[in-house]
Protein backbone atom coordinates (compact mmCIF):
# COMPACT_ATOMS: atom_id res chain seq x y z
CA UNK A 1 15.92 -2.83 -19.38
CA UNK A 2 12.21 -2.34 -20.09
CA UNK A 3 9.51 -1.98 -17.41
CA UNK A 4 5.59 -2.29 -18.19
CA UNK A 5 3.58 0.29 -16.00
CA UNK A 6 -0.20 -1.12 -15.95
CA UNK A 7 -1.92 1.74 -14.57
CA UNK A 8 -1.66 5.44 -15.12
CA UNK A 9 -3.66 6.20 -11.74
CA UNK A 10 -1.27 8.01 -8.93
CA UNK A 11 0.10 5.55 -7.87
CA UNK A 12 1.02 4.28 -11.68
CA UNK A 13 2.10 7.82 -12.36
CA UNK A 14 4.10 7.92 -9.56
CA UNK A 15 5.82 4.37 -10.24
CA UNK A 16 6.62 5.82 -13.73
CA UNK A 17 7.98 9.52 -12.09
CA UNK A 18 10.65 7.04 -10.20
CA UNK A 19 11.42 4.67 -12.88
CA UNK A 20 12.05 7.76 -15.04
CA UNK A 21 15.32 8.16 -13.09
CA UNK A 22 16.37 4.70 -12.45
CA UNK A 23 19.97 4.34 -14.43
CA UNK A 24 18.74 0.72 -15.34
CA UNK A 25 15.60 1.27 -16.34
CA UNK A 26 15.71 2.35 -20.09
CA UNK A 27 12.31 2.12 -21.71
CA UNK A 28 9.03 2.40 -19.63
CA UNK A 29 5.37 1.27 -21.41
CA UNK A 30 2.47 3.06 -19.95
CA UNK A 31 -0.35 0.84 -20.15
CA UNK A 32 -4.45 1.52 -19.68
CA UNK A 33 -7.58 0.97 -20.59
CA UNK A 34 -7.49 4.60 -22.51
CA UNK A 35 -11.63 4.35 -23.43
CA UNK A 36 -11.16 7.33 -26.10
CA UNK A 37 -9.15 9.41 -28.40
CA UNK A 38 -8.94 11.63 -25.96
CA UNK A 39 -7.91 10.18 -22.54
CA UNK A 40 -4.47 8.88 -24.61
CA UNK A 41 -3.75 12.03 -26.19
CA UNK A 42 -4.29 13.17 -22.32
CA UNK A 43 -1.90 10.71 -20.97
CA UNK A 44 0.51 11.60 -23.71
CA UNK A 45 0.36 14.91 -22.99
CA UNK A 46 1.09 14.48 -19.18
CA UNK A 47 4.08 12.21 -20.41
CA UNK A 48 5.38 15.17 -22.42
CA UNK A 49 4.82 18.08 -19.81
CA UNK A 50 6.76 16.27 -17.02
CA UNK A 51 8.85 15.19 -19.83
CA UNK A 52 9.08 11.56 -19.15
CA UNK A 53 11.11 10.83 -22.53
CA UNK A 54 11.61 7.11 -21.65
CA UNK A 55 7.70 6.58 -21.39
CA UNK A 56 5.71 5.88 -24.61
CA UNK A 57 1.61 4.72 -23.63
CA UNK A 58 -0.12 1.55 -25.27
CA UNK A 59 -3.82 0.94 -24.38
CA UNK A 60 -4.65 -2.21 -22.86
CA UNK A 61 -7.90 -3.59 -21.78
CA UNK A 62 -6.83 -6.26 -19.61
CA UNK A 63 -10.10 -7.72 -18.32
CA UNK A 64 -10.84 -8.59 -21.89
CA UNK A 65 -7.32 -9.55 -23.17
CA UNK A 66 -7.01 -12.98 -23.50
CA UNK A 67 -3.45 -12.81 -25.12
CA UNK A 68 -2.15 -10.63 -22.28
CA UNK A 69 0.97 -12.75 -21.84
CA UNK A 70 1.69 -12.29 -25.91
CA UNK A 71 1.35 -8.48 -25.59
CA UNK A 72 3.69 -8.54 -22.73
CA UNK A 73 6.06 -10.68 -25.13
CA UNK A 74 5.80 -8.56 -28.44
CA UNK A 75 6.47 -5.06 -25.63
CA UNK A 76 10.00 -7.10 -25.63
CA UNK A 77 9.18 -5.91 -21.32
CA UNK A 78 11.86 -7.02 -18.65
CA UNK A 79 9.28 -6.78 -15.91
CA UNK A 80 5.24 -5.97 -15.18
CA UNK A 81 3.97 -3.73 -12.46
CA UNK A 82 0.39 -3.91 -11.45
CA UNK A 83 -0.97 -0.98 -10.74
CA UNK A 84 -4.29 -1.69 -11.27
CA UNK A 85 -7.15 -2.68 -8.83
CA UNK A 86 -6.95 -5.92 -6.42
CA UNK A 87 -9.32 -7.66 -9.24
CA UNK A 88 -6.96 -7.55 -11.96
CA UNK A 89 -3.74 -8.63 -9.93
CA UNK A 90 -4.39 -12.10 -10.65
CA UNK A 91 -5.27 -12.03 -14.43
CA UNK A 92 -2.06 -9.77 -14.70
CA UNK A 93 0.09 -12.04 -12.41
CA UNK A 94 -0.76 -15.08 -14.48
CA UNK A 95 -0.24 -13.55 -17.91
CA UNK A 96 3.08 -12.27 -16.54
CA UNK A 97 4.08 -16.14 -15.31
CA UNK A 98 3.17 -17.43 -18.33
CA UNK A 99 5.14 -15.28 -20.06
CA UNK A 100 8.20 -15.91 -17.80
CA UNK A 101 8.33 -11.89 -16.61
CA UNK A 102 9.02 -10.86 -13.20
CA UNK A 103 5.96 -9.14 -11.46
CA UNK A 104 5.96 -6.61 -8.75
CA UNK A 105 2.64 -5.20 -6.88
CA UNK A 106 1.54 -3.21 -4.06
CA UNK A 107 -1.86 -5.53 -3.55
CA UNK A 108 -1.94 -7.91 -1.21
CA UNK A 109 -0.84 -11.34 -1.56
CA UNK A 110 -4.30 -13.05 -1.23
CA UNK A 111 -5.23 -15.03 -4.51
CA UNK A 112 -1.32 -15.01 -6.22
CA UNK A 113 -0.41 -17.18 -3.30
CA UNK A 114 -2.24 -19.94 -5.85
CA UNK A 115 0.54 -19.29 -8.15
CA UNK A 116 3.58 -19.92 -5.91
CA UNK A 117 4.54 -23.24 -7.28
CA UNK A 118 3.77 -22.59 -10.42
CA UNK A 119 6.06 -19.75 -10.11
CA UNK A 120 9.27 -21.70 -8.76
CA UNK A 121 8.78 -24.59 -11.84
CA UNK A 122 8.99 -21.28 -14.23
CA UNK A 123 11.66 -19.51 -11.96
CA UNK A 124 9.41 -16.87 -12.27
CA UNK A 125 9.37 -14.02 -9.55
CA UNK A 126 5.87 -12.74 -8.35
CA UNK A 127 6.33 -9.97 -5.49
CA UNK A 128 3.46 -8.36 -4.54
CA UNK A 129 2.42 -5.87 -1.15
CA UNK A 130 5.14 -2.98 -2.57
CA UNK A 131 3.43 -0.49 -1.06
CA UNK A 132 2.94 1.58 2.18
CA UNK A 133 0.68 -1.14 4.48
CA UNK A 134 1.22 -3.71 2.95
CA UNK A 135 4.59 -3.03 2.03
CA UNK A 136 7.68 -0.78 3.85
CA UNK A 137 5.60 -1.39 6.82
CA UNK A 138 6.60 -5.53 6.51
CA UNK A 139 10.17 -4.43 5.81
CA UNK A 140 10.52 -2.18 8.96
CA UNK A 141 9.09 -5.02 10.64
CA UNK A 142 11.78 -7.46 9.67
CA UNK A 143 14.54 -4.83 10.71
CA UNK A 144 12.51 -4.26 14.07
CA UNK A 145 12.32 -8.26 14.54
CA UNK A 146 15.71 -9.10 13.67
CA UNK A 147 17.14 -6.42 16.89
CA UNK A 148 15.22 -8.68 19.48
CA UNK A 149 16.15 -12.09 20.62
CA UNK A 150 12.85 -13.03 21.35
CA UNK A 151 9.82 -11.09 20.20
CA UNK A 152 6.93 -10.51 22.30
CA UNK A 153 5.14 -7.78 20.89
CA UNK A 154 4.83 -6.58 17.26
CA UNK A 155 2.28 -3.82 16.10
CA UNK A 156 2.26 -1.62 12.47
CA UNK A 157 0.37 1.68 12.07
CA UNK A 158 0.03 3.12 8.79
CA UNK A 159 -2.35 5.57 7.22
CA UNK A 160 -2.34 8.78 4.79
CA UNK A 161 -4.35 11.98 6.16
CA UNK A 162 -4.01 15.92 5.51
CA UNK A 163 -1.02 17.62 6.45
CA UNK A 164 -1.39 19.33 10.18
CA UNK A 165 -1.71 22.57 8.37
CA UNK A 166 -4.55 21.56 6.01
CA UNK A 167 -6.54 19.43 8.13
CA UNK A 168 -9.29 21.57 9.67
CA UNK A 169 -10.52 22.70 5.81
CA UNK A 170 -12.29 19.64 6.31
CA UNK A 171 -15.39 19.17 8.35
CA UNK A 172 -14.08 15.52 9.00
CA UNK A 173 -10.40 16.30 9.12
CA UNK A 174 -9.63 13.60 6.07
CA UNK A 175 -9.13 14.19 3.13
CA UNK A 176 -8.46 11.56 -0.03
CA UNK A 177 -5.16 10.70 -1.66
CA UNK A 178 -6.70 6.79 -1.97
CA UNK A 179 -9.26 5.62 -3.86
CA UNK A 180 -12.10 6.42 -2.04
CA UNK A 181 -14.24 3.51 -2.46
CA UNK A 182 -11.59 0.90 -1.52
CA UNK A 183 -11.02 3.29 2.17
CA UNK A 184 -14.75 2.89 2.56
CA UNK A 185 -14.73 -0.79 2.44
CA UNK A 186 -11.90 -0.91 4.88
CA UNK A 187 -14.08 0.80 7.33
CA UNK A 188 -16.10 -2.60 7.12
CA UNK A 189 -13.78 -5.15 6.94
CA UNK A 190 -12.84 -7.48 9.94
CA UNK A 191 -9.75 -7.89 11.52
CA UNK A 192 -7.41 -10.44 13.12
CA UNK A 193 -5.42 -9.87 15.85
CA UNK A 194 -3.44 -10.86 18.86
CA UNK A 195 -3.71 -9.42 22.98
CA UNK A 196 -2.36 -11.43 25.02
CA UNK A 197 -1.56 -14.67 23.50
CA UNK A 198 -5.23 -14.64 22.02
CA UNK A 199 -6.44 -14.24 18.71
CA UNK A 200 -9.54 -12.40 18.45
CA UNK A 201 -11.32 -11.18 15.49
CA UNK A 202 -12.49 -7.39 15.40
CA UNK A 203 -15.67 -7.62 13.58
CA UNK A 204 -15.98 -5.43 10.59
CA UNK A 205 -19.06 -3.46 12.42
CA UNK A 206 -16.82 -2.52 16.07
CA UNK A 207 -13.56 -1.45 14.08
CA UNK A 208 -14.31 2.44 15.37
CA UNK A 209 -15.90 1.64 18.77
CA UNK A 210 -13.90 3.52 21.43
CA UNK A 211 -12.67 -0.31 23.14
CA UNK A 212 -10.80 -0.54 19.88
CA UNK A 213 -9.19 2.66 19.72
CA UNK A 214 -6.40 4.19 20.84
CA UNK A 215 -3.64 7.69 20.46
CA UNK A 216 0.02 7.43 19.36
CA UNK A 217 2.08 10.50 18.63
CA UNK A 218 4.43 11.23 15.54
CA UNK A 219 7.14 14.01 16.41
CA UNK A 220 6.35 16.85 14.12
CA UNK A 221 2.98 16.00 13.24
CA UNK A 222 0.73 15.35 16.27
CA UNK A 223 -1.42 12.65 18.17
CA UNK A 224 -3.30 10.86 15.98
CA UNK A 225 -5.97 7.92 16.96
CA UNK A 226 -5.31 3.89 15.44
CA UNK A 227 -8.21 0.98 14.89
CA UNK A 228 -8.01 -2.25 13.89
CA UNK A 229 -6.97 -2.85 10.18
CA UNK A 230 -7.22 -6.17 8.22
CA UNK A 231 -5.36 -9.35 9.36
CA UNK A 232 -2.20 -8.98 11.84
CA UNK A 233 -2.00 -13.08 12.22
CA UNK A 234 -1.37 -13.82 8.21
CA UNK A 235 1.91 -12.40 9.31
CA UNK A 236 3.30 -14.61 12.12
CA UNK A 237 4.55 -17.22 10.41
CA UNK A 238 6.16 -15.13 7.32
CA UNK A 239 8.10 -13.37 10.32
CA UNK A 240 9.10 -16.30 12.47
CA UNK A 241 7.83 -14.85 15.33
CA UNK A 242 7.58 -18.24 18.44
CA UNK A 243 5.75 -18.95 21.51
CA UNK A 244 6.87 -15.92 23.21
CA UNK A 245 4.75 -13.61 20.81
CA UNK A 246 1.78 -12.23 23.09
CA UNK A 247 0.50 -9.21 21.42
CA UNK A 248 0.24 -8.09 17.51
CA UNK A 249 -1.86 -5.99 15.73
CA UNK A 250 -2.27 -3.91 12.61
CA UNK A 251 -3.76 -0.47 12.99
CA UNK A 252 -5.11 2.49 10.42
CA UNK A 253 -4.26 6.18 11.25
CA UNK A 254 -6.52 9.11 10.92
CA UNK A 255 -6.65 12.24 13.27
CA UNK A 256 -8.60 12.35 15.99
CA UNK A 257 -12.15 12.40 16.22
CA UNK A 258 -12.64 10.32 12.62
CA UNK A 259 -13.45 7.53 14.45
CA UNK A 260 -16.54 8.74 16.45
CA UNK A 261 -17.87 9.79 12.54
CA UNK A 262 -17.55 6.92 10.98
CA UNK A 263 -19.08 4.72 14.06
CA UNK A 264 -22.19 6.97 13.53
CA UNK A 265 -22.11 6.30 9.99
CA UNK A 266 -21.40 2.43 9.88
CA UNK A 267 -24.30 2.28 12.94
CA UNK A 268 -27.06 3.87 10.62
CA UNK A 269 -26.10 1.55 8.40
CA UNK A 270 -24.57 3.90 5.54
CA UNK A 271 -21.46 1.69 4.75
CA UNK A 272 -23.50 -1.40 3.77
CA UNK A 273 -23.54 -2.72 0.33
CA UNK A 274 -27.04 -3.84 0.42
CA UNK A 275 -28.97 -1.75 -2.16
CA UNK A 276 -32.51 0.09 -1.03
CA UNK A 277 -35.02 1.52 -3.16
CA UNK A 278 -34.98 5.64 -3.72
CA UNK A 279 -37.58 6.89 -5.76
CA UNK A 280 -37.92 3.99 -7.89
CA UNK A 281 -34.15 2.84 -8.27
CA UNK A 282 -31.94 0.85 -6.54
CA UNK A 283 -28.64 2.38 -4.91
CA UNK A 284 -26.20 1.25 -1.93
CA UNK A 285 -25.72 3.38 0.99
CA UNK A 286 -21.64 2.92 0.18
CA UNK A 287 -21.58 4.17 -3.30
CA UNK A 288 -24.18 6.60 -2.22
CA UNK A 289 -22.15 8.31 0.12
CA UNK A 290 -18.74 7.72 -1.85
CA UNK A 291 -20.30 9.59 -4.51
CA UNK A 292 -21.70 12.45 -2.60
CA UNK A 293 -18.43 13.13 -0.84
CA UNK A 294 -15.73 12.38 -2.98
CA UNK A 295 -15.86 15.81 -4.53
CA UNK A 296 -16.36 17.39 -1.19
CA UNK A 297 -13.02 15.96 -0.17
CA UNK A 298 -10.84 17.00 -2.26
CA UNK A 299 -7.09 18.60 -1.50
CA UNK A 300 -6.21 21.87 -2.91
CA UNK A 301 -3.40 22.14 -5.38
CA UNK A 302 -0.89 23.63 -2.68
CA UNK A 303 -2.80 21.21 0.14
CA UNK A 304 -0.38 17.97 1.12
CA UNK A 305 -0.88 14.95 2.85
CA UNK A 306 1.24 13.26 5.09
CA UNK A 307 1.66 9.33 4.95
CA UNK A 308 2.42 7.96 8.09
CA UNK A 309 4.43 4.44 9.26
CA UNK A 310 4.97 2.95 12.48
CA UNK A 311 6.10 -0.46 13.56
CA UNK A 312 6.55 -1.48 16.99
CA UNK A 313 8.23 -4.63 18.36
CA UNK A 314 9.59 -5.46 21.68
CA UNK A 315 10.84 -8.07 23.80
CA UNK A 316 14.20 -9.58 24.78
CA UNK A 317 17.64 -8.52 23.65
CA UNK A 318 20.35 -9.67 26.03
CA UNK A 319 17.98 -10.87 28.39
CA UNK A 320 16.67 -6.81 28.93
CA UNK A 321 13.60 -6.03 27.79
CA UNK A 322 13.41 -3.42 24.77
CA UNK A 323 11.01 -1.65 22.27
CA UNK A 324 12.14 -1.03 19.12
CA UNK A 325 10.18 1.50 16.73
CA UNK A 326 10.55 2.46 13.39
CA UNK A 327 8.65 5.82 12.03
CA UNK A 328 8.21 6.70 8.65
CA UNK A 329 6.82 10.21 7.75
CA UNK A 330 6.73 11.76 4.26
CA UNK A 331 4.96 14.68 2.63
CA UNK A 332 3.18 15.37 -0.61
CA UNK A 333 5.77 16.53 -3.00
CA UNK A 334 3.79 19.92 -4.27
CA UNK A 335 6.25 20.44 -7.15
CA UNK A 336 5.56 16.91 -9.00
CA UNK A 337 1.94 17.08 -7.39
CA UNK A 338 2.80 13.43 -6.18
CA UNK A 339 1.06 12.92 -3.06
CA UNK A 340 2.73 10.99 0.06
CA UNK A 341 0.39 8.15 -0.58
CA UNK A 342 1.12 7.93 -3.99
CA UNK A 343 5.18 8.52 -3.52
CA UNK A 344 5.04 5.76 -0.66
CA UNK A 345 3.28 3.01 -2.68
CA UNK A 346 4.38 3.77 -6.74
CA UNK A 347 8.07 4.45 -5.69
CA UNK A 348 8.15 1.22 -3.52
CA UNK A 349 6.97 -0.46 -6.25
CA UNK A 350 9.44 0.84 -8.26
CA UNK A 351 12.29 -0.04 -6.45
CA UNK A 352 11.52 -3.62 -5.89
CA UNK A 353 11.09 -3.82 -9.51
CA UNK A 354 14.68 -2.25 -9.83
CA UNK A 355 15.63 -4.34 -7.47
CA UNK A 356 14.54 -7.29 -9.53
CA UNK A 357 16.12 -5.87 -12.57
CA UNK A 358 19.86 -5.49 -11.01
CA UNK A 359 19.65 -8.96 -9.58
CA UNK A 360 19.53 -8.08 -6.44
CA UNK A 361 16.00 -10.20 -5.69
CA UNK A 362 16.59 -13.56 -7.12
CA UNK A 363 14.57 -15.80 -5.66
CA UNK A 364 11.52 -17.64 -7.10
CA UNK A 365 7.80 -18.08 -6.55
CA UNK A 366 5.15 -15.25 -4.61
CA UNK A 367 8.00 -13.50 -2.33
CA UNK A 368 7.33 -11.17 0.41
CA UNK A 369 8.44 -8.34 1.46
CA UNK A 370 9.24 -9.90 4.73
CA UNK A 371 12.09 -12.17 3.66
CA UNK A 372 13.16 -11.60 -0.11
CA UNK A 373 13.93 -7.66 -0.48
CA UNK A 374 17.23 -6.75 1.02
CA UNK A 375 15.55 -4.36 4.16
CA UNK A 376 18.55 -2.29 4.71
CA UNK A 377 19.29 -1.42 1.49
CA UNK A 378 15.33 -0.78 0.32
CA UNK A 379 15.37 1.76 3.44
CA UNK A 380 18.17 3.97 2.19
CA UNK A 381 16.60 4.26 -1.56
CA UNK A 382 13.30 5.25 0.54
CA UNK A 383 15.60 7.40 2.87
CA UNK A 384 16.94 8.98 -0.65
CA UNK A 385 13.24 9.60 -2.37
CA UNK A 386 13.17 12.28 0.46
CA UNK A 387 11.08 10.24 2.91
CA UNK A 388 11.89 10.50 6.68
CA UNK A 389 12.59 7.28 8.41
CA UNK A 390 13.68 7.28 12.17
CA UNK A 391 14.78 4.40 14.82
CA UNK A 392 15.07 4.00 18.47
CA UNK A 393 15.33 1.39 21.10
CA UNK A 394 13.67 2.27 24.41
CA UNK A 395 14.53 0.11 27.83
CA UNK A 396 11.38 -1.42 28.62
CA UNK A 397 12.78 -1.88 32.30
C-alpha cells in the first residue's frame, strides 16, 4: 500500500514518522510546495537523517494544480492525507474523489460536507477531523456516550501548552507547537453552546471574560483554566444525544492566568483583522502581533509540551446518575523532536488512514469520527504511540 503525505509541516512530518512503521503501509510520497532547490534537498535530507527509507518527496503546488487528481493517479497512491491548511482541504478532497482515493484529514468537516453524496455515488471515503479537537476528542466522546443510558451532559477540553516544568520561561506561560496564526484567530472566533437546555452563542469578543471561564485539574500536570471553543451544537445530532441533553460545551486549555492576557489584548483591539496605517503602510494588529511574538515563543530543544484531552458526559445508567470522563495526556517525544501536538494530530491521522487501508473503515461518503472509526480499537493504537489515556465513572448521587 501507498500513502500520499501532503504536507511536510509537524504535523505532516509526524503523520509520515508513524506511517514509517505501519506493516501495511509500504511506500509513503512526501508532497509540498518545495519553492527552491534548496527546501527539497532540505526535506530530503530530514528523510535520510531519521532514515525514513519508505519516503521519497515530490513537489506539488496544489493551489495551482489543476490536474491534481491525475498526479494522485500517475503516484499509483492508495490513499491522500491532507496536511495542509483548512483552505486547501477542499481542492485536495475533490481531486482525491475524483480520483476514487480515500482521504483522511485532521480539518474540520465544514466545506467537504458538500461532497458527501458525491462521495457515496463514487464509494469514495472522505474522513476528515483526525486530529486532537477535532478528532480523539469525538471518539472519547462516543465511548463516554455509549456508557450512559441517557445523556444529560457532554463537555470536551482540549488544548496543547508547555510542559509544567517549562512553563514559567514564558512571560505568558504558552508557548507554540500550533501554527500561530490559526491559535490567534481562535481567540476571536464565536462559539455555540448549550447550559441548561439553551443554546447560546459566546461571541468571539467575551471568549476570555472571567463569566466564561473556568479550572479543571489533570492528575500529574496541574489546574489549568477552559473557555469557550468553536461550535459544541454541530455535534448533537452526529452523537444522538435526545431531549434529555441539558448542558454541552467545547472548551480550549491553557494555564492559568492566559486568559486575563488575551482579554486585555482582544479589548485594545490587537486581534482584529482590520488593517491601520503605520508610518505610511498598512498592517493588521493580528499579523502584527503574530509576527512580533512568534519568535519570542519559541520551545527550547529539550523544552516539551503537553497536549491535553478531556471529555465529560453524564447522566443515567441504570436509573443512577453517573459522570463518565475520559483524559488524555501525552508529552513531546524529545528524541524524534515530535511535539505532543504534532504526535496527537499526524499519528491520528495516520491511523485512520491505516485503518482505511486494512479495511477496517468501509463505509462511504464524509465520515466522522463519531460513528465510522472503530473507538475501542483507535484508543489502544493511541494507548500504544505512548499516549496516556485514563477512564472513570463517578456516582453523581
Amino acid at each position: 500500500m501507498k500513502a500520499i503525505v501532503l504536507g511536510m509541516g509537524q504535523q505532516g512530518k509526524a503523520t509520515i514518522h508513524d506511517l514509517e512503521s505501519s506493516d501495511i503501509v509500504k511506500e509513503i510520497v512526501a508532497a509540498d510546495l518545495f519553492p527552491t532547490e534548496e527546501s527539497l534537498a532540505e526535506a530530503n535530507r530530514f528523510l535520510s537523517a531519521r532514515r525514513y527509507y519508505k519516503t521519497s518527496t515530490l513537489r506539488l503546488n496544489v493551489s495551482e494544480k489543476r490536474n491534481l487528481a491525475d498526479e494522485f493517479i500517475a503516484a499509483q497512491v492508495d490513499v491522500v492525507i491532507c496536511m495542509l491548511p483548512i483552505a486547501l482541504a477542499l481542492t485536495v478532497a475533490q481531486a482525491a474523489l475524483k480520483a476514487g482515493i480515500p482521504f483522511v484529514s485532521s480539518n474540520y468537516t465544514y466545506d467537504l460536507a458538500q461532497l458527501h453524496d458525491s462521495a457515496i455515488k463514487s464509494n469514495t471515503i472522505i474522513l476528515p477531523e483526525m486530529g486532537l479537537d477535532p478528532g480523539i476528542d469525538l471518539i472519547m466522546g462516543r465511548l463516554a456516550v455509549d456508557e450512559l443510558d441517557v445523556v444529560h451532559g457532554l463537555n470536551s477540553y482540549g488544548g496543547g501548552i508547555p510542559a509544567p516544568e517549562c512553563a514559567d520561561t514564558s512571560p505568558i506561560r504558552y508557548k507554540i507547537s500550533w501554527v500561530f496564526d490559526r491559535v490567534l484567530d481562535v481567540y476571536v472566533r464565536q462559539a455555540e453552546m448549550m447550559k441548561k437546555g439553551k443554546c447560546f452563542s459566546v461571541p468571539g469578543t467575551d471568549l476570555f471574560k472571567e463569566e466564561n471561564l473556568h479550572e479543571i485539574e489533570f492528575d500529574g500536570v496541574g489546574k489549568v483554566e477552559a473557555y469557550p471553543n468553536g461550535d459544541a451544537l454541530r455535534y448533537i445530532k452526529l452523537f444522538g444525544l435526545g431531549s434529555g441533553l441539558q448542558d454541552m460545551g467545547r472548551y480550549a486549555l491553557r494555564w492559568t492566568g492566559h486568559s486575563q492576557f488575551w482579554r486585555t489584548m482582544v479589548g485594545l483591539g490587537l486581534l482584529e483583522e482590520e488593517p491601520v496605517t503605520v508610518g505610511g503602510a498598512k498592517v493588521s494588529p493580528r499579523a502584527f502581533l503574530s509576527q512580533c511574538l512568534s519568535p519570542r515563543l519559541q520551545f527550547g530543544n529539550k523544552e516539551r509540551d503537553v497536549a491535553l484531552l478531556r471529555v465529560e458526559a453524564w447522566g443515567l445508567k441504570n436509573n443512577k446518575r453517573v459522570k463518565v470522563t475520559y483524559d488524555l495526556v501525552d508529552y513531546r517525544d524529545t528524541e524524534t523532536g515530535l511535539f505532543a501536538m504534532n504526535r496527537t494530530v499526524g499519528f491520528t491521522c495516520s491511523i485512520a488512514a491505516q485503518m482505511i487501508l486494512s479495511g477496517k473503515i468501509t463505509e462511504p461518503g464524509v465520515l466522522s469520527p463519531v460513528r465510522h472509526v472503530p473507538p475501542h480499537e483507535f484508543m489502544k493504537e493511541i494507548e500504544a504511540r505512548g499516549m496516556q489515556v485514563y477512564h472513570k465513572i463517578e456516582d453523581m448521587e
